[in-house]
Protein backbone atom coordinates (compact mmCIF):
# COMPACT_ATOMS: atom_id res chain seq x y z
CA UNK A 1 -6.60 13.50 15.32
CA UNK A 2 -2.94 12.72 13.90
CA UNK A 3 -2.66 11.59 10.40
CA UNK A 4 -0.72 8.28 9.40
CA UNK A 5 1.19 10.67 7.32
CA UNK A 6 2.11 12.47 10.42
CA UNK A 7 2.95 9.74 12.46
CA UNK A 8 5.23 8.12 9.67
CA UNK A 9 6.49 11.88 9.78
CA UNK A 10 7.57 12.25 13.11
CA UNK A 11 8.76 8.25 13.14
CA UNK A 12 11.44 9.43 10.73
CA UNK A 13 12.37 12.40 12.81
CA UNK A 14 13.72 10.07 15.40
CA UNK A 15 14.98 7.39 13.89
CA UNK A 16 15.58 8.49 10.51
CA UNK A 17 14.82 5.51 8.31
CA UNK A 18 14.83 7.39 5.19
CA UNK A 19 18.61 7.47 4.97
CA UNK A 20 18.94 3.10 4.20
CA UNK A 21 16.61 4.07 1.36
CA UNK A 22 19.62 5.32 -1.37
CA UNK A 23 19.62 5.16 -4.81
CA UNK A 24 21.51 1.30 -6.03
CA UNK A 25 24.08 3.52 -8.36
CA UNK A 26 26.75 5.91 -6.60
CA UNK A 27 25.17 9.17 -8.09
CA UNK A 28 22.17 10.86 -6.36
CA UNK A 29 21.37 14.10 -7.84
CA UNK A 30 18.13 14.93 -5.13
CA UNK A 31 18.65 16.67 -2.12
CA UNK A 32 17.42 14.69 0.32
CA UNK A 33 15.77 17.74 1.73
CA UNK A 34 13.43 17.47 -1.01
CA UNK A 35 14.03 13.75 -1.40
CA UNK A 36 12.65 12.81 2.43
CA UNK A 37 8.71 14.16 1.64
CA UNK A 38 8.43 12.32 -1.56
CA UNK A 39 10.01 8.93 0.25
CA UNK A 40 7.37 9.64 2.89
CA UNK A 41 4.39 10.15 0.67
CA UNK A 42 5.24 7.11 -1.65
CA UNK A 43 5.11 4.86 1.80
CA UNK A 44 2.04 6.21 2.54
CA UNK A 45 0.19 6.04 -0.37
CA UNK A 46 1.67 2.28 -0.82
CA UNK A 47 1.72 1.03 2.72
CA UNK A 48 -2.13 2.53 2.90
CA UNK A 49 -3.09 0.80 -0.81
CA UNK A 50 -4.09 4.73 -1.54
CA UNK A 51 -1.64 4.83 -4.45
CA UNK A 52 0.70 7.30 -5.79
CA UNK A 53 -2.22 9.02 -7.25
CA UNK A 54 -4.04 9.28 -5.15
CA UNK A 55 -1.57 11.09 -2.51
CA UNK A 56 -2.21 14.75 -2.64
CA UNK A 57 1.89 15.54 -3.67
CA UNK A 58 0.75 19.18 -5.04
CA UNK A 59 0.75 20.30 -1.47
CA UNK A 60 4.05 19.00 -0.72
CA UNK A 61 5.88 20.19 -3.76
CA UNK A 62 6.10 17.10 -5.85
CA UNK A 63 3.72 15.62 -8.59
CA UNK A 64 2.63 12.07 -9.56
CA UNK A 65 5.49 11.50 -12.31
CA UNK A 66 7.87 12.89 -9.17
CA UNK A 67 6.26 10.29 -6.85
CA UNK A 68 6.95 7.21 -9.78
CA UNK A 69 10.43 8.30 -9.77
CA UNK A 70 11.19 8.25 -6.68
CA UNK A 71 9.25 4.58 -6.15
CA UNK A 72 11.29 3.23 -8.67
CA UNK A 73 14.65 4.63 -7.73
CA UNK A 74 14.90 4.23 -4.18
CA UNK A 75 12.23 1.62 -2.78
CA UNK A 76 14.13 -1.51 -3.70
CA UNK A 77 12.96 -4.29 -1.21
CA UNK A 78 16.21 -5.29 0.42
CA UNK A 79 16.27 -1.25 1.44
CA UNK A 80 12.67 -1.55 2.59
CA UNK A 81 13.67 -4.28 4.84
CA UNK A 82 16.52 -2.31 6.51
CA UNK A 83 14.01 0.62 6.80
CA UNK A 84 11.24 -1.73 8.68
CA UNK A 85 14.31 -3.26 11.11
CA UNK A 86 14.98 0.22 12.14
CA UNK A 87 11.22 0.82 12.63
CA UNK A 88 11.04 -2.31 14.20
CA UNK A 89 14.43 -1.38 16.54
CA UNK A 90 13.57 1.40 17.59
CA UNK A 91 9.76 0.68 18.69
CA UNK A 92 11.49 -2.40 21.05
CA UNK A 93 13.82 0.25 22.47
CA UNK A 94 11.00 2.85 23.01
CA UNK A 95 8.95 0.00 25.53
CA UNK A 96 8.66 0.80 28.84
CA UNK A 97 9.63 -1.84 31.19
CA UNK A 98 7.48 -0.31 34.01
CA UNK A 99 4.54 -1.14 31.78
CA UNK A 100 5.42 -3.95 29.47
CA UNK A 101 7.84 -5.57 31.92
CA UNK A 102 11.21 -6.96 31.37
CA UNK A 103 10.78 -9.41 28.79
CA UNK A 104 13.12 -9.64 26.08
CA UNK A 105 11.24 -11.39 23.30
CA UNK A 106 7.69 -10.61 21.81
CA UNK A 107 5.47 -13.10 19.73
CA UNK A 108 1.47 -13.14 18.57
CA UNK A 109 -0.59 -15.83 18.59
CA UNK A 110 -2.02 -15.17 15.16
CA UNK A 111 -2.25 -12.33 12.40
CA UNK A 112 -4.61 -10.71 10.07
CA UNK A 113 -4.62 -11.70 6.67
CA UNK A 114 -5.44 -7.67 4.79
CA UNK A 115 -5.67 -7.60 0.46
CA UNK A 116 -2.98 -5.77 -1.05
CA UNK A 117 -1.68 -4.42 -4.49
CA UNK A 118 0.64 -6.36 -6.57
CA UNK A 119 2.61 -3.07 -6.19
CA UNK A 120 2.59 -3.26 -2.39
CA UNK A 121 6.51 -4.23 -1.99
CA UNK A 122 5.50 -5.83 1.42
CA UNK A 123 2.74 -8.25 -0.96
CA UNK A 124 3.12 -12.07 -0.66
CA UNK A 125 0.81 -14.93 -2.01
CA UNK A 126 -0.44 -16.46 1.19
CA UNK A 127 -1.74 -20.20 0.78
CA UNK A 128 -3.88 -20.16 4.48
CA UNK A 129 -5.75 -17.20 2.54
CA UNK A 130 -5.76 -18.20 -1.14
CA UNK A 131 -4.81 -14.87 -2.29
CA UNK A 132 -2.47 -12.03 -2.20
CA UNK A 133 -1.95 -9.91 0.79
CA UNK A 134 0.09 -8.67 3.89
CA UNK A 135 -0.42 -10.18 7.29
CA UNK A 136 -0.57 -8.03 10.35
CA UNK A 137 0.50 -8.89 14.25
């Protein structure tokens, strides 16, 4: 079985969305060598609702306060957004026609409303729902 973690993993390996998300001031003292895992495991832990706690960092070389720094420093929303068009790009480029034809536009006929975290940067107050949340296609 492959891991989300992995999967997000490997999605940055060919695209690599990582680099839109920069620190907002001109000075970055991280190597991004070091900085890429902790990006990765703060998605994770708030794309999945786990948390930064709850992500097992130790492993990886980084701890909880490392994981808060590197939430607040780099995930800004407008750099989120550029990292979910690439992801976005680059799973439209992967189709293959010979399966999925030639179309050029997709669409869904509805989504699924899912609870989120306040701290989810993806969150929105949906009225259809009554509550906070993040709607899937």
């Amino acid at each position: 079985m492959t891991s989300l973690l992995d999967m997000l993993k490997e999605t940055d390996l060919r695209l690599n969305f990582t680099d839109t998300l920069r620190s907002p001031t001109a000075y970055e003292s991280l190597d991004r060598a070091i900085l890429r895992p902790r990006l990765l495991l703060c998605l994770h832990g708030i794309g999945t609702n786990a948390g930064l706690q709850r992500m097992n960092a130790a492993q990886h070389g980084a701890t909880y306060k490392d994981l808060v720094y590197v939430r607040r420093r780099y995930l800004t929303v407008d750099r989120l957004r550029r990292a979910i068009a690439i992801v976005t790009s680059g799973t439209l480029n992967a189709r293959n026609p010979a399966i999925w034809g030639q179309g050029t536009t997709a669409c869904a006929s509805d989504s699924k409303h899912f609870g989120a975290w306040d701290q989810n940067l993806t969150t929105q107050w949906h009225v259809r729902y009554g509550g906070r949340g993040i709607m899937i296609y």
